[in-house]
N, C-alpha and C. Protein backbone atom coordinates (compact mmCIF):
# COMPACT_ATOMS: atom_id res chain seq x y z
N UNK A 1 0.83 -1.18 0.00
CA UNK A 1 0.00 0.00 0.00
C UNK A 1 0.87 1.25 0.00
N UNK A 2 0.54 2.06 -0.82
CA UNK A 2 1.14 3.37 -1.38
C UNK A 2 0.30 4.76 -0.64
N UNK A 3 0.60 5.70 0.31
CA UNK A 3 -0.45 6.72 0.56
C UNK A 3 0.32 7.68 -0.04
N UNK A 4 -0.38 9.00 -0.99
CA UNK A 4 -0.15 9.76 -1.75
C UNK A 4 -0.75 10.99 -1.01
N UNK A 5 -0.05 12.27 -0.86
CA UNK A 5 -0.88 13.04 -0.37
C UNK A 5 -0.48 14.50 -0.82
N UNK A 6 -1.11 15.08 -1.74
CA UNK A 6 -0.57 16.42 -2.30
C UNK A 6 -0.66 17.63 -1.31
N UNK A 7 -0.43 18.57 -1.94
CA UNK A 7 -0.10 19.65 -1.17
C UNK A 7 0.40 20.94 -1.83
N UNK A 8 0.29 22.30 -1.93
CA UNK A 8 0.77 23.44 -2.59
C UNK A 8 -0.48 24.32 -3.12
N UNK A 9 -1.57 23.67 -3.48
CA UNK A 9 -2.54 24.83 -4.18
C UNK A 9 -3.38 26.26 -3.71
N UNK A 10 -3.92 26.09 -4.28
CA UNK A 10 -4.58 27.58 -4.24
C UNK A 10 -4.74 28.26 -5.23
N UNK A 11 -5.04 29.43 -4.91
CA UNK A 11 -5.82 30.60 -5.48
C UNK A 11 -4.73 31.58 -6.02
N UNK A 12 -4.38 31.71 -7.57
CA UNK A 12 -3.96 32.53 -8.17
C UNK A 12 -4.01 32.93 -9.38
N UNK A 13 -3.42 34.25 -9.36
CA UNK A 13 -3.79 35.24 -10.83
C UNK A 13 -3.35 34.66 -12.52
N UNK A 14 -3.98 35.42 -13.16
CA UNK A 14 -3.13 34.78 -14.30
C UNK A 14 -2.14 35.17 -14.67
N UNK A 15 -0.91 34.64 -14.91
CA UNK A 15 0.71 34.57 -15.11
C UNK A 15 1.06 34.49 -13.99
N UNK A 16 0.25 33.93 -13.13
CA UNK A 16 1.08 33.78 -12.15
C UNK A 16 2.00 32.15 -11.48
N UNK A 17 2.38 31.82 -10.44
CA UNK A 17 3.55 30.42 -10.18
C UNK A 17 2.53 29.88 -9.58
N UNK A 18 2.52 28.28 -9.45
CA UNK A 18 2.26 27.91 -8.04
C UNK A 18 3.38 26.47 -8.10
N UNK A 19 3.33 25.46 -7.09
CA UNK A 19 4.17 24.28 -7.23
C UNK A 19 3.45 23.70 -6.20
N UNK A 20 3.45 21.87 -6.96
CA UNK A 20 2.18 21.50 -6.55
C UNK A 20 4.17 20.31 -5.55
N UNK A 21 3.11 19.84 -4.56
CA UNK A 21 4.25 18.41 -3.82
C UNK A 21 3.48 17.31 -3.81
N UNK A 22 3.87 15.90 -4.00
CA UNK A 22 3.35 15.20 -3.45
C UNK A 22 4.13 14.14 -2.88
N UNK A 23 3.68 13.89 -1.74
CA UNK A 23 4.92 12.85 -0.50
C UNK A 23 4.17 11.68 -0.60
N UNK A 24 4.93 10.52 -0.72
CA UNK A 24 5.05 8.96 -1.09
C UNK A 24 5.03 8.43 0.60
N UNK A 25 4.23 7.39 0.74
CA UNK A 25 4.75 7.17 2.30
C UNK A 25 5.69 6.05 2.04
N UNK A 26 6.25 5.22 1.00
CA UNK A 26 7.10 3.92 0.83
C UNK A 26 8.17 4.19 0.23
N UNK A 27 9.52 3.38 0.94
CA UNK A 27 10.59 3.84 0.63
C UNK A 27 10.58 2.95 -0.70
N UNK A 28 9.92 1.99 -1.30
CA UNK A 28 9.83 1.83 -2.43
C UNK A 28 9.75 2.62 -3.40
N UNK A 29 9.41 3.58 -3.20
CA UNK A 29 8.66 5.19 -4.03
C UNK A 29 10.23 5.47 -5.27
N UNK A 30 11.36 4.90 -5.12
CA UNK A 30 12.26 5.28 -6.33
C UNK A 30 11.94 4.20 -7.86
N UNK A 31 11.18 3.19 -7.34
CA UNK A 31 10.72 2.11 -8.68
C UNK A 31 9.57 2.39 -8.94
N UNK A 32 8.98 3.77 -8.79
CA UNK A 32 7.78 3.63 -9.51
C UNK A 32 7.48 5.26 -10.41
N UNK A 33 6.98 5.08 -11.70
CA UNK A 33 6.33 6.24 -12.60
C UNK A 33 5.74 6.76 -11.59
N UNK A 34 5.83 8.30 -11.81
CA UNK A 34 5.28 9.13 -10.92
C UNK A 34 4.34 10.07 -12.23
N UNK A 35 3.09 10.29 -11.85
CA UNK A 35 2.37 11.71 -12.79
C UNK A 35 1.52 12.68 -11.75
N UNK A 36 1.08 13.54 -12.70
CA UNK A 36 0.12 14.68 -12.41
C UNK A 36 -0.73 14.96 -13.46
N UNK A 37 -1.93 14.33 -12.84
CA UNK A 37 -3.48 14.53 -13.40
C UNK A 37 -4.22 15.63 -13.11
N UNK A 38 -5.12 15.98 -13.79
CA UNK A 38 -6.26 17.13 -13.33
C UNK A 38 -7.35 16.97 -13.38
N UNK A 39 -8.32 17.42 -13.26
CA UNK A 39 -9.96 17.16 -13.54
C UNK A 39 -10.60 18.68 -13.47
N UNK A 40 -11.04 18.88 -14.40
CA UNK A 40 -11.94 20.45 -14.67
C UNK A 40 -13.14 20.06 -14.17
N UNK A 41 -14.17 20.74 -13.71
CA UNK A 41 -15.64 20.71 -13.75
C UNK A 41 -16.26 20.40 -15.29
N UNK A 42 -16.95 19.18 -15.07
CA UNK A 42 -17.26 18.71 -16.53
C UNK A 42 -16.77 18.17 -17.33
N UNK A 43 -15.67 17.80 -17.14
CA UNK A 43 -14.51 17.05 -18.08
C UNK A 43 -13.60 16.56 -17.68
N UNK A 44 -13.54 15.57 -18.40
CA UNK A 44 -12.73 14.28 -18.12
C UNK A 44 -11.37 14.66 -17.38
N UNK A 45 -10.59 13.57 -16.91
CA UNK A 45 -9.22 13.48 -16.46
C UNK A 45 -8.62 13.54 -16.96
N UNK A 46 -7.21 14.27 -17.18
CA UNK A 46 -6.44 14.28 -18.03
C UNK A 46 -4.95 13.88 -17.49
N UNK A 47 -4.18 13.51 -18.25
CA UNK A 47 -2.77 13.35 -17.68
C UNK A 47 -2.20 14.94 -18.38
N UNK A 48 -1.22 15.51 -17.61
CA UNK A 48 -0.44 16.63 -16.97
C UNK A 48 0.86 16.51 -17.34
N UNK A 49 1.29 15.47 -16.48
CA UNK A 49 2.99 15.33 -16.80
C UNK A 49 3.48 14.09 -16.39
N UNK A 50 4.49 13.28 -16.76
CA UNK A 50 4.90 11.73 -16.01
C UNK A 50 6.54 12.38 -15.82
N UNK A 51 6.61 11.37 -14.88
CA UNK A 51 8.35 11.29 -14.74
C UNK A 51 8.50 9.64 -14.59
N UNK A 52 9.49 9.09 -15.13
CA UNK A 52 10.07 7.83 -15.08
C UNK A 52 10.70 7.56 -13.24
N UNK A 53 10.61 6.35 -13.00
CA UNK A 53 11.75 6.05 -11.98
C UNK A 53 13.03 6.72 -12.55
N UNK A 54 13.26 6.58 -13.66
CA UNK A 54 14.61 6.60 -14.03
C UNK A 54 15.13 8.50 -14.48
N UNK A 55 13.82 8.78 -14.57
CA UNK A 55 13.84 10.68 -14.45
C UNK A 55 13.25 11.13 -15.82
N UNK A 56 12.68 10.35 -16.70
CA UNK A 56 12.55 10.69 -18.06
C UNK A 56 11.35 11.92 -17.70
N UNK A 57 10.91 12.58 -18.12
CA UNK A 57 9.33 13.18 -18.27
C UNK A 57 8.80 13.47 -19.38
N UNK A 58 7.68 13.54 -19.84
CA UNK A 58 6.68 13.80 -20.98
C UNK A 58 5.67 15.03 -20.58
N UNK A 59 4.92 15.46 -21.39
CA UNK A 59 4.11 17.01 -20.75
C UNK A 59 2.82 16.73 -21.93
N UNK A 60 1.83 17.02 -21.44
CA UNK A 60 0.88 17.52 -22.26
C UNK A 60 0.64 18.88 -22.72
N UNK A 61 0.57 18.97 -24.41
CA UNK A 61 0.77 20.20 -24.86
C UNK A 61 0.55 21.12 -24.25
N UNK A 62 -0.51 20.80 -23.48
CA UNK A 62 -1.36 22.53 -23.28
C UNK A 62 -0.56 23.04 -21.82
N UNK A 63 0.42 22.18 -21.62
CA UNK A 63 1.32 22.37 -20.54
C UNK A 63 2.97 22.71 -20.93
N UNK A 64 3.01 22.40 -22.16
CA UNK A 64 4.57 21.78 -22.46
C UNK A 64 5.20 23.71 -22.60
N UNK A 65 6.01 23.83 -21.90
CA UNK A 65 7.26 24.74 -21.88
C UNK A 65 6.26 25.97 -20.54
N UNK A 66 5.73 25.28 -19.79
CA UNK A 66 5.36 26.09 -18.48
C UNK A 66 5.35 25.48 -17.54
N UNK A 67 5.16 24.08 -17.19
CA UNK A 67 5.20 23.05 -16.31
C UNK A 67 6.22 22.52 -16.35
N UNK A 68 7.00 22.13 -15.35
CA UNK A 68 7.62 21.49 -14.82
C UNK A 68 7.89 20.17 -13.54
N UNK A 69 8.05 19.32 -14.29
CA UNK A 69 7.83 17.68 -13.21
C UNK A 69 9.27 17.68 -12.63
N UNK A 70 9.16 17.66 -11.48
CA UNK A 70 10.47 16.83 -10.67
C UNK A 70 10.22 15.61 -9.96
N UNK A 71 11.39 15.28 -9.23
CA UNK A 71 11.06 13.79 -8.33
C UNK A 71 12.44 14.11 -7.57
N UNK A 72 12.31 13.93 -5.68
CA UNK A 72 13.27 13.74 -5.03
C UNK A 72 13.37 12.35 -4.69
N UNK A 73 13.97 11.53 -4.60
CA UNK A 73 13.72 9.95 -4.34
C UNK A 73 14.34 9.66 -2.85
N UNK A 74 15.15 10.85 -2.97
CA UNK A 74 15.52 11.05 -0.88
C UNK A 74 14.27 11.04 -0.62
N UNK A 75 13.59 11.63 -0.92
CA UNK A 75 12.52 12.06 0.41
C UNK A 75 11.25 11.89 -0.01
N UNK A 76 11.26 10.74 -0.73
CA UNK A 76 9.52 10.63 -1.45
C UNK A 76 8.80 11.05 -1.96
N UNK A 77 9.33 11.91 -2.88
CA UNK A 77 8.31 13.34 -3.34
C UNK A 77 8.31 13.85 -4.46
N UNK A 78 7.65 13.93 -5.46
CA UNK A 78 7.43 14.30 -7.01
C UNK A 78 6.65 16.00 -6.70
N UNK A 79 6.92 16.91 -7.84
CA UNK A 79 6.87 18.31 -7.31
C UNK A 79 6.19 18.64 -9.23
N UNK A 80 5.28 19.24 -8.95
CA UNK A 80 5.03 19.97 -10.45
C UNK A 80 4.90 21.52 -10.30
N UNK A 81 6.19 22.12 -10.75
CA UNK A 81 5.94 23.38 -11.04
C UNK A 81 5.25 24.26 -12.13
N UNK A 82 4.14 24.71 -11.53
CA UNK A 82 3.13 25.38 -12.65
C UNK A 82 4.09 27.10 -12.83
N UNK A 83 4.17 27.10 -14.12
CA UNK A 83 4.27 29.34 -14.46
C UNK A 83 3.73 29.16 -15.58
N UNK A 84 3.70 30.42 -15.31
CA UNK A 84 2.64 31.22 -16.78
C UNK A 84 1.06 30.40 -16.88
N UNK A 85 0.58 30.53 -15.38
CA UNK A 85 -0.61 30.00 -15.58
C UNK A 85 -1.77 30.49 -16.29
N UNK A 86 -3.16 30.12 -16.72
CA UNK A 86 -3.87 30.17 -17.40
C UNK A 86 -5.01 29.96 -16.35
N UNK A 87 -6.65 31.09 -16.75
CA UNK A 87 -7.70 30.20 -16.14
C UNK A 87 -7.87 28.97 -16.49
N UNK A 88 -7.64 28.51 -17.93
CA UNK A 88 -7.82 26.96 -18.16
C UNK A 88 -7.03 26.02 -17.39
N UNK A 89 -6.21 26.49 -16.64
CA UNK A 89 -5.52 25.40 -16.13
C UNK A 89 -6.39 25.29 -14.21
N UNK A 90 -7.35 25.70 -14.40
CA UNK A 90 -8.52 25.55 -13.03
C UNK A 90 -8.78 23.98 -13.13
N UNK A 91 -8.27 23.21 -12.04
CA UNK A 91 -8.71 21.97 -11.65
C UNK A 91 -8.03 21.31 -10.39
N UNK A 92 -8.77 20.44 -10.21
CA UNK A 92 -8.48 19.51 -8.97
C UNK A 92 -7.22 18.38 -9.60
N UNK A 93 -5.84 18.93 -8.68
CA UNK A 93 -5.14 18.07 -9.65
C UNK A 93 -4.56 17.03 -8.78
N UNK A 94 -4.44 15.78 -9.30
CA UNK A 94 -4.05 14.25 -8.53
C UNK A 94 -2.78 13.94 -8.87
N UNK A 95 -2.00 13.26 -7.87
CA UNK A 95 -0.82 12.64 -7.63
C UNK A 95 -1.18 11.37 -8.08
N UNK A 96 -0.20 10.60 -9.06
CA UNK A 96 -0.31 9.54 -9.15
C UNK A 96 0.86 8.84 -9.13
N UNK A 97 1.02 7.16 -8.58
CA UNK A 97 2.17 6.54 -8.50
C UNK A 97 1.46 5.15 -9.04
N UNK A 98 2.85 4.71 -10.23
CA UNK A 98 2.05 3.51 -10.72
C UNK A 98 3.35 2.68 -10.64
N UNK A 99 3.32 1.34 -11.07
CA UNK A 99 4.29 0.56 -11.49
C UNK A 99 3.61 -0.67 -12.04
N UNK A 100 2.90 -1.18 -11.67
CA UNK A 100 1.77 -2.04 -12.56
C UNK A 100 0.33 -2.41 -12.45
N UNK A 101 0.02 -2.82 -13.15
CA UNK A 101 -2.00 -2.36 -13.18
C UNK A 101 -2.63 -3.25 -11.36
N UNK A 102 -1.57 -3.31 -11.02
CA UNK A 102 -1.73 -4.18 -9.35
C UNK A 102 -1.31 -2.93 -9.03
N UNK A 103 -0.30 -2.37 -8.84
CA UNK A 103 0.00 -1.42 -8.29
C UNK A 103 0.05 0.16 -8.87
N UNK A 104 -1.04 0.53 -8.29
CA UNK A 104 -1.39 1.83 -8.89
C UNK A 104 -2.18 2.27 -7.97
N UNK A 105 -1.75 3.74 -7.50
CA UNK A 105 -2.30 4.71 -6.31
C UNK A 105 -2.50 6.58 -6.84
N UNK A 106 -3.66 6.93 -6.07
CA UNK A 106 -3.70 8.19 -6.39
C UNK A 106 -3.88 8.61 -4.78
N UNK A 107 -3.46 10.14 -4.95
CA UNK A 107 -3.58 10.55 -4.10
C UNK A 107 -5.10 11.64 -4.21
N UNK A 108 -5.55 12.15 -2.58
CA UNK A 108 -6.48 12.70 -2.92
C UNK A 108 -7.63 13.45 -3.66
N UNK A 109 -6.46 14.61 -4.33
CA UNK A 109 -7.01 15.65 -5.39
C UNK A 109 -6.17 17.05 -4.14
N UNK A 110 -5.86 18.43 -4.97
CA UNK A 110 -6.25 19.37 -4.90
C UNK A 110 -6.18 20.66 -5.56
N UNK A 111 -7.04 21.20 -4.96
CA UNK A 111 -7.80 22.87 -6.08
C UNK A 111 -6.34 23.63 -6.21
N UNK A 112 -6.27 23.47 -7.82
CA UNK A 112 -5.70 25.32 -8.60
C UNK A 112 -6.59 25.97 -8.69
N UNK A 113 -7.06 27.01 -8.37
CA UNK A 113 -7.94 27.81 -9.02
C UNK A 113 -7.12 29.43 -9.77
N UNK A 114 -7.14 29.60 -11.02
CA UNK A 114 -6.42 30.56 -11.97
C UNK A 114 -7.20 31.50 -12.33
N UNK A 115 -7.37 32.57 -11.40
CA UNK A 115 -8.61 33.77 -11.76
C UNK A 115 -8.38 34.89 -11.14
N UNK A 116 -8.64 36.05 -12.34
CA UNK A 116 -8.51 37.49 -11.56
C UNK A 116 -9.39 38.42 -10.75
């Protein structure tokens, strides 16, 4: 069992930073894909960003050259830095840790909200 628990959001302007954390409770946490999902009101889930165990990452366009995925493997913790935000980027966003369709965990959800 994997507990995921984010942390960082809130309420900000447009162009503005935020950086999302999320802490792993298993020191297993360096063998597993790490992402960041979102969910808008009304629409589907989307994937955000992945990072590999091994550090690779991928971005979804509507993210690619403003987001940023990290991973500390000291200390259990994958980090997505949001700039140059957008109201479209308003959603409840999830931590996820996978390594195979047995093992796969999300963490709670929480609110960006991007409005002036």
């Amino acid at each position: 069992q994997v507990q995921l628990v984010e942390s960082g959001g809130g309420l900000v302007q447009p162009g503005g930073s935020l950086r999302l954390s999320c802490a792993a409770s298993r020191s297993i946490f360096r063998f597993y894909d790490m992402g960041w999902y979102r969910q808008a009101p009304g629409k589907q889930r989307e994937l955000v960003a992945t990072i590999t165990s091994g550090g690779s990452t991928n971005y979804a366009d509507s993210v690619q050259g403003r987001f940023i995925i990290s991973r500390d493997n000291a200390k259990n913790t994958v980090f997505l830095q949001m700039n140059s935000l957008k109201p479209e980027d308003t959603a409840v966003y999830y931590c996820n840790a996978h390594y195979s369709s047995a093992l796969d965990y999300w963490g709670q959800g929480i609110q960006v909200t991007v409005s002036s």
